[in-house]
C-alpha atoms as a PDB file:
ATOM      1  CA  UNK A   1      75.585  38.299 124.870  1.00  0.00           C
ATOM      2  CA  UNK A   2      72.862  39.485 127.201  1.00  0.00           C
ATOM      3  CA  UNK A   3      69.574  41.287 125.949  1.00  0.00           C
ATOM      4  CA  UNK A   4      66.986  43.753 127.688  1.00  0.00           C
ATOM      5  CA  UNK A   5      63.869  44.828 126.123  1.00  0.00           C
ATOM      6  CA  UNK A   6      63.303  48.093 123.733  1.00  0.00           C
ATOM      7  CA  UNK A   7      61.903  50.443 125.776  1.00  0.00           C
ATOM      8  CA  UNK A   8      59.312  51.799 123.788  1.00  0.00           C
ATOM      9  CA  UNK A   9      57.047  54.345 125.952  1.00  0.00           C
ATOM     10  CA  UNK A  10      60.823  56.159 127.056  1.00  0.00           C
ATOM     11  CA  UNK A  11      61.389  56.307 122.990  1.00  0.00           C
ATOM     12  CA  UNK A  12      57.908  57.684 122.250  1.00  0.00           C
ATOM     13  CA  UNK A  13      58.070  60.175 125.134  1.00  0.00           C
ATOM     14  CA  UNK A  14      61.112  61.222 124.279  1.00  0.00           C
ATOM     15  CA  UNK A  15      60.044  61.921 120.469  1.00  0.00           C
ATOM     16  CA  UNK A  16      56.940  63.880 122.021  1.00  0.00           C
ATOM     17  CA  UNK A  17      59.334  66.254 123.849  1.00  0.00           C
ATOM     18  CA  UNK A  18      61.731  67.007 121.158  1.00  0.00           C
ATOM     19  CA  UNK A  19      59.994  66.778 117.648  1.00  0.00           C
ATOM     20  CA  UNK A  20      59.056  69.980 117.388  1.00  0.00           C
ATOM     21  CA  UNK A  21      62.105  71.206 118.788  1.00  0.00           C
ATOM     22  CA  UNK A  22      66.111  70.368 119.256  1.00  0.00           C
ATOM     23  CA  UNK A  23      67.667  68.910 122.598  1.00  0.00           C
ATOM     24  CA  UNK A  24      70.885  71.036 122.998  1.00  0.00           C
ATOM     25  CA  UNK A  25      72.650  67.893 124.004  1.00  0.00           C
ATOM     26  CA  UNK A  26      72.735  67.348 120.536  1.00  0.00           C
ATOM     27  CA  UNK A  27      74.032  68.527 117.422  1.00  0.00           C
ATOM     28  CA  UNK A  28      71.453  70.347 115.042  1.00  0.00           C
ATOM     29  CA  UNK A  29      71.900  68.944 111.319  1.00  0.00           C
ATOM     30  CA  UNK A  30      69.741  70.391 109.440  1.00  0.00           C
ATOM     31  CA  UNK A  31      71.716  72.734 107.685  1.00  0.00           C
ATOM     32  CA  UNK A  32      73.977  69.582 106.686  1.00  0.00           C
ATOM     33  CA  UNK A  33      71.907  67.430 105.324  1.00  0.00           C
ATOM     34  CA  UNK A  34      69.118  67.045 107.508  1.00  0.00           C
ATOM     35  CA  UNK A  35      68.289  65.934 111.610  1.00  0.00           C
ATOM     36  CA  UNK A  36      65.978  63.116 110.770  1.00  0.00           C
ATOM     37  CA  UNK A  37      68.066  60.311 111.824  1.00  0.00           C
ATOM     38  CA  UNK A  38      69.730  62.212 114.953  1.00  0.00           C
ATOM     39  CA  UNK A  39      65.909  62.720 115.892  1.00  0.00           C
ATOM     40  CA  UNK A  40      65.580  58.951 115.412  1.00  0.00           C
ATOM     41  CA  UNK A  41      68.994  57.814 116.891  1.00  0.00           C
ATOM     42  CA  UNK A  42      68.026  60.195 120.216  1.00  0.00           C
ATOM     43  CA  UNK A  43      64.539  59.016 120.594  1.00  0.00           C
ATOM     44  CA  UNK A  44      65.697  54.652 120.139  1.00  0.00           C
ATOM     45  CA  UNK A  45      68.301  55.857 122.514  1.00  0.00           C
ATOM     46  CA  UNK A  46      66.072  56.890 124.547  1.00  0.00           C
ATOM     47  CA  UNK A  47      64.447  53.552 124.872  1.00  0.00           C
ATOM     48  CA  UNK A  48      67.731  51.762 124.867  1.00  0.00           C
ATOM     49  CA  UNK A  49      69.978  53.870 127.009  1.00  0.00           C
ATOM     50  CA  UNK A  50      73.000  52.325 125.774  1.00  0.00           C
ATOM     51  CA  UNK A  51      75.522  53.093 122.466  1.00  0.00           C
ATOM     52  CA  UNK A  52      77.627  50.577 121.195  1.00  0.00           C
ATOM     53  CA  UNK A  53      81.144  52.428 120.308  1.00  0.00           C
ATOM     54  CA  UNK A  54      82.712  50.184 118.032  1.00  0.00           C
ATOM     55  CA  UNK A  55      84.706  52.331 115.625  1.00  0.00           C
ATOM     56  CA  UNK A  56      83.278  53.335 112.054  1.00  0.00           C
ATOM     57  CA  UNK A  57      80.274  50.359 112.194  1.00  0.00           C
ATOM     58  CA  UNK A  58      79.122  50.925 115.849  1.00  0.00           C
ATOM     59  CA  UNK A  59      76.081  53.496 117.021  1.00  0.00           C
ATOM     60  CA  UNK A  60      77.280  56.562 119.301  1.00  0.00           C
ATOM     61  CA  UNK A  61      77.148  60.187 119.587  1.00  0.00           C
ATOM     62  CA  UNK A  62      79.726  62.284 121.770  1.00  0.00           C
ATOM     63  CA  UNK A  63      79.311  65.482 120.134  1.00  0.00           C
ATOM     64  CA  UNK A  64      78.296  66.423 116.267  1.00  0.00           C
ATOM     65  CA  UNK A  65      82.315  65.812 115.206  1.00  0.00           C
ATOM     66  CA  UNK A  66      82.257  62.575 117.025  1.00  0.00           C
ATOM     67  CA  UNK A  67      79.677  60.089 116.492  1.00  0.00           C
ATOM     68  CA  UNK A  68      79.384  57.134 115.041  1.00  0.00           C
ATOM     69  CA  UNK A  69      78.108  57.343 110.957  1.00  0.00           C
ATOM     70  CA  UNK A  70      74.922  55.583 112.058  1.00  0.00           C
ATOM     71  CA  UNK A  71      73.817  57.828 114.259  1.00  0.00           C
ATOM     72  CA  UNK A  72      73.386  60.599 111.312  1.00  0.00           C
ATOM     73  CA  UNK A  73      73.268  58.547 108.128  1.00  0.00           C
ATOM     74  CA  UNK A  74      69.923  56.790 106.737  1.00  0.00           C
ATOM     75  CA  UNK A  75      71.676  54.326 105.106  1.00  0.00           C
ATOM     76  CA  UNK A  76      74.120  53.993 107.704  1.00  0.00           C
ATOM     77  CA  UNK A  77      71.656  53.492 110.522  1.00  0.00           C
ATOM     78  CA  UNK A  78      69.810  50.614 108.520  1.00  0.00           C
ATOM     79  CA  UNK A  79      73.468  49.024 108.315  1.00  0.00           C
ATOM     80  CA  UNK A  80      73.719  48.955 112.150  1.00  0.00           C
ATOM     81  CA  UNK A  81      70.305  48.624 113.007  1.00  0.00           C
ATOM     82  CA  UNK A  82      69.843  45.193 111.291  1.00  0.00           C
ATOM     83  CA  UNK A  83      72.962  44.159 111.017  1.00  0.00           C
ATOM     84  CA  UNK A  84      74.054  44.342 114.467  1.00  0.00           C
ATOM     85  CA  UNK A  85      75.176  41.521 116.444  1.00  0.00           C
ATOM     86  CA  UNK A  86      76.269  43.054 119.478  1.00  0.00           C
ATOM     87  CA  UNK A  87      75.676  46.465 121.928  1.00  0.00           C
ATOM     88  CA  UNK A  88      72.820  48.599 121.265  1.00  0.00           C
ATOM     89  CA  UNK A  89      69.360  47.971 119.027  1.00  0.00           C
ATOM     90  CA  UNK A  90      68.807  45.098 117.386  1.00  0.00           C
ATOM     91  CA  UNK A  91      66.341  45.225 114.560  1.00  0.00           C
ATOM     92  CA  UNK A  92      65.097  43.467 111.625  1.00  0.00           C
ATOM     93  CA  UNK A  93      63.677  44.666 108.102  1.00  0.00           C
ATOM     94  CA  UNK A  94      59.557  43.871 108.359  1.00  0.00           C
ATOM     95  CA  UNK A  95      56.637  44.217 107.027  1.00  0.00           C
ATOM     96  CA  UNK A  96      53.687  46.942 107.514  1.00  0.00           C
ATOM     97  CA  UNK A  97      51.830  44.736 109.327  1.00  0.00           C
ATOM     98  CA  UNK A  98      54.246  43.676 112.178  1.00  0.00           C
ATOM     99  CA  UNK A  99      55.254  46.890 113.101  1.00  0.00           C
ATOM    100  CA  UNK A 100      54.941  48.848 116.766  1.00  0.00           C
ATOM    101  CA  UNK A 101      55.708  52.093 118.100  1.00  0.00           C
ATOM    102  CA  UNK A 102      58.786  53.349 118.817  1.00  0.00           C
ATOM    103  CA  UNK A 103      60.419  51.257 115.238  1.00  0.00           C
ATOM    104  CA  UNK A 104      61.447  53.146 112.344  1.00  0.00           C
ATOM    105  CA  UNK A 105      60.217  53.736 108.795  1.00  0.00           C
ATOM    106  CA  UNK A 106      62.720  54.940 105.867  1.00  0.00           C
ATOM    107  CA  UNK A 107      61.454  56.728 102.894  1.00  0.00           C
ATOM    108  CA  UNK A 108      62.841  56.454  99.647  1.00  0.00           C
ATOM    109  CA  UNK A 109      61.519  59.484  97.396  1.00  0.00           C
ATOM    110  CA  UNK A 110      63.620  59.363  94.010  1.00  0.00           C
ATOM    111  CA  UNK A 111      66.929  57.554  93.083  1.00  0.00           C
ATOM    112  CA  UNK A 112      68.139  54.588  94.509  1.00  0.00           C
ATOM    113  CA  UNK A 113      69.015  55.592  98.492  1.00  0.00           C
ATOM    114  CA  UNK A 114      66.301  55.934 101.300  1.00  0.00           C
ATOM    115  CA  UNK A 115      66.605  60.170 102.363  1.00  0.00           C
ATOM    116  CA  UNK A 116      64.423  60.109 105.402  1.00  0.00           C
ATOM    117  CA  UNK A 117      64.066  58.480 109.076  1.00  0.00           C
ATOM    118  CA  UNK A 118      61.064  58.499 110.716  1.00  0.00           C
ATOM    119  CA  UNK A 119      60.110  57.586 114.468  1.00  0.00           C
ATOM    120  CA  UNK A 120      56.704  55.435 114.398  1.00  0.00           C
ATOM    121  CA  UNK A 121      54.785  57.122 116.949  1.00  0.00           C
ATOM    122  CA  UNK A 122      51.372  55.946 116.980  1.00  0.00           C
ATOM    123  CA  UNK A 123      49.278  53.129 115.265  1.00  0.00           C
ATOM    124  CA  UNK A 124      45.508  53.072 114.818  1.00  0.00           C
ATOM    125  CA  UNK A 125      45.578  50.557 112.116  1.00  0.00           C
ATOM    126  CA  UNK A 126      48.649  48.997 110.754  1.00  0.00           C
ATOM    127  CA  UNK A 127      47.332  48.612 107.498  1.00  0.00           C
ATOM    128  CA  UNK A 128      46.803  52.287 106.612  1.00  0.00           C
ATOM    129  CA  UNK A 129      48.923  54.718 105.997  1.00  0.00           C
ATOM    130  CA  UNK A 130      46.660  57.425 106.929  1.00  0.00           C
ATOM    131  CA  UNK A 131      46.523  55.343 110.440  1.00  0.00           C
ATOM    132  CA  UNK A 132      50.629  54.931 111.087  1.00  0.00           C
ATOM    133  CA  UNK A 133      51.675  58.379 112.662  1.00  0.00           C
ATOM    134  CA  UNK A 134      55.092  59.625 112.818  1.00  0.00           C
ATOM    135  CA  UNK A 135      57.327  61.970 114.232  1.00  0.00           C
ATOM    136  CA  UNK A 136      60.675  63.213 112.728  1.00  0.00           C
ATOM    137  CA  UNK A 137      62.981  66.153 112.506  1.00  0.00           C
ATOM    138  CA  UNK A 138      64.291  68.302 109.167  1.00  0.00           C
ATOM    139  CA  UNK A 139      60.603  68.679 108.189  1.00  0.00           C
ATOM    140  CA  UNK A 140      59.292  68.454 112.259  1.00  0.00           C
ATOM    141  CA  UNK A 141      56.409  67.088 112.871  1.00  0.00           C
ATOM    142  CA  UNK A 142      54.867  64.560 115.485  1.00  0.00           C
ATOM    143  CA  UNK A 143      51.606  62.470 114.871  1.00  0.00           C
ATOM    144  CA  UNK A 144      51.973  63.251 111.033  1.00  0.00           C
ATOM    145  CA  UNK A 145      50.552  60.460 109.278  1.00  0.00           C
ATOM    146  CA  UNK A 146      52.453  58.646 107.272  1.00  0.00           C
ATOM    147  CA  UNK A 147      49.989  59.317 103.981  1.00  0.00           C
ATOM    148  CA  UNK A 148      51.198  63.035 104.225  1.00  0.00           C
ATOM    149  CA  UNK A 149      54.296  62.197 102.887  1.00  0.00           C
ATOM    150  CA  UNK A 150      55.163  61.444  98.706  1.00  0.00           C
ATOM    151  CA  UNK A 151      57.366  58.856  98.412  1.00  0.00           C
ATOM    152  CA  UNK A 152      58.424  55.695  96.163  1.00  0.00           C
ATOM    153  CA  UNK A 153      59.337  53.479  98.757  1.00  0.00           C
ATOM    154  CA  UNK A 154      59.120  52.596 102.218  1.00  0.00           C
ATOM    155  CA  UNK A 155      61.156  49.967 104.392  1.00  0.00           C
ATOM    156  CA  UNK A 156      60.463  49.383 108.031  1.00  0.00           C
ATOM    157  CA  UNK A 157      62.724  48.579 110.590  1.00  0.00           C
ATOM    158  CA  UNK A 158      61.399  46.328 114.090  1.00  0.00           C
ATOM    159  CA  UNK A 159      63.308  47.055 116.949  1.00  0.00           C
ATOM    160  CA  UNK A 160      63.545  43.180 118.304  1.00  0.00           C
ATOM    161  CA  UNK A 161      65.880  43.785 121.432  1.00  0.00           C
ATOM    162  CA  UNK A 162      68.978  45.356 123.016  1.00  0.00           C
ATOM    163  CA  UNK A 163      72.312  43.715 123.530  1.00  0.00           C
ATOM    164  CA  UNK A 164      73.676  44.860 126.388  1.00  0.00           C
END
């Protein structure tokens, strides 16, 4: 397997152009059950620029009645994410503190499944949450802090590299 680095400046420029609005290559989901992590899935493919389309576990959009669960799903993208082996992103479950831009956080606000997907945007100090900004879809915003938002739980996901 061959690897290229995570483009992170294409995936933060790509979340500054569409997170307060929708790219009408893609699907809109907010009436069914949110865009967050299409908004996410668009802006780390932005920085990857490749999908891996291996049926049901892969990462890939062709239109909104053909993609891959990952690209949509919270939970589902977390499965791929750091559990993938092959094609596409690579990432690992971290800590706070050894995040960067252009990862992903996932917010867990009651029950037992994470609801949300956020793009990490901007960092002014990785040990604030006032300091970590975001952007995201389904409530858009970009350079929201992370404090702004109520929630029990938060796991982050570090994009390590791209198989290619």
């Amino acid at each position: 397997m061959k690897y290229k680095e995570y483009d992170r400046g294409a995936t933060i420029e790509y979340a500054k152009k569409w997170a307060l609005a929708r790219n009408p290559k893609y699907y809109n989901f907010d009436y069914v059950g949110g865009d967050c992590t299409s908004f996410a899935s668009q802006c780390i493919y932005a920085g990857c620029k490749v999908m891996n389309y291996t049926k049901d576990y892969g990462w890939y959009y062709n239109n909104g009645n053909n993609k891959s669960p990952s690209w949509s799903g919270v939970e589902y993208l977390y499965q791929f994410l750091t559990n993938n082996k092959g094609i596409g992103p690579q990432a690992i479950e971290t800590t706070q503190n050894k995040i960067e831009i252009g990862d992903i956080a996932q917010l867990l606000f009651d029950g037992e499944k994470f609801e949300h997907t956020l793009v990490i945007v901007k960092i002014e100090n990785r040990f604030s949450f006032r300091s970590i900004k975001i952007a995201s879809h389904t409530f858009d915003s970009f350079e929201k802090p992370i404090s702004e938002y109520t929630f029990q739980k938060i796991r982050w996901l570090h994009i390590e590299r791209v198989g290619i």
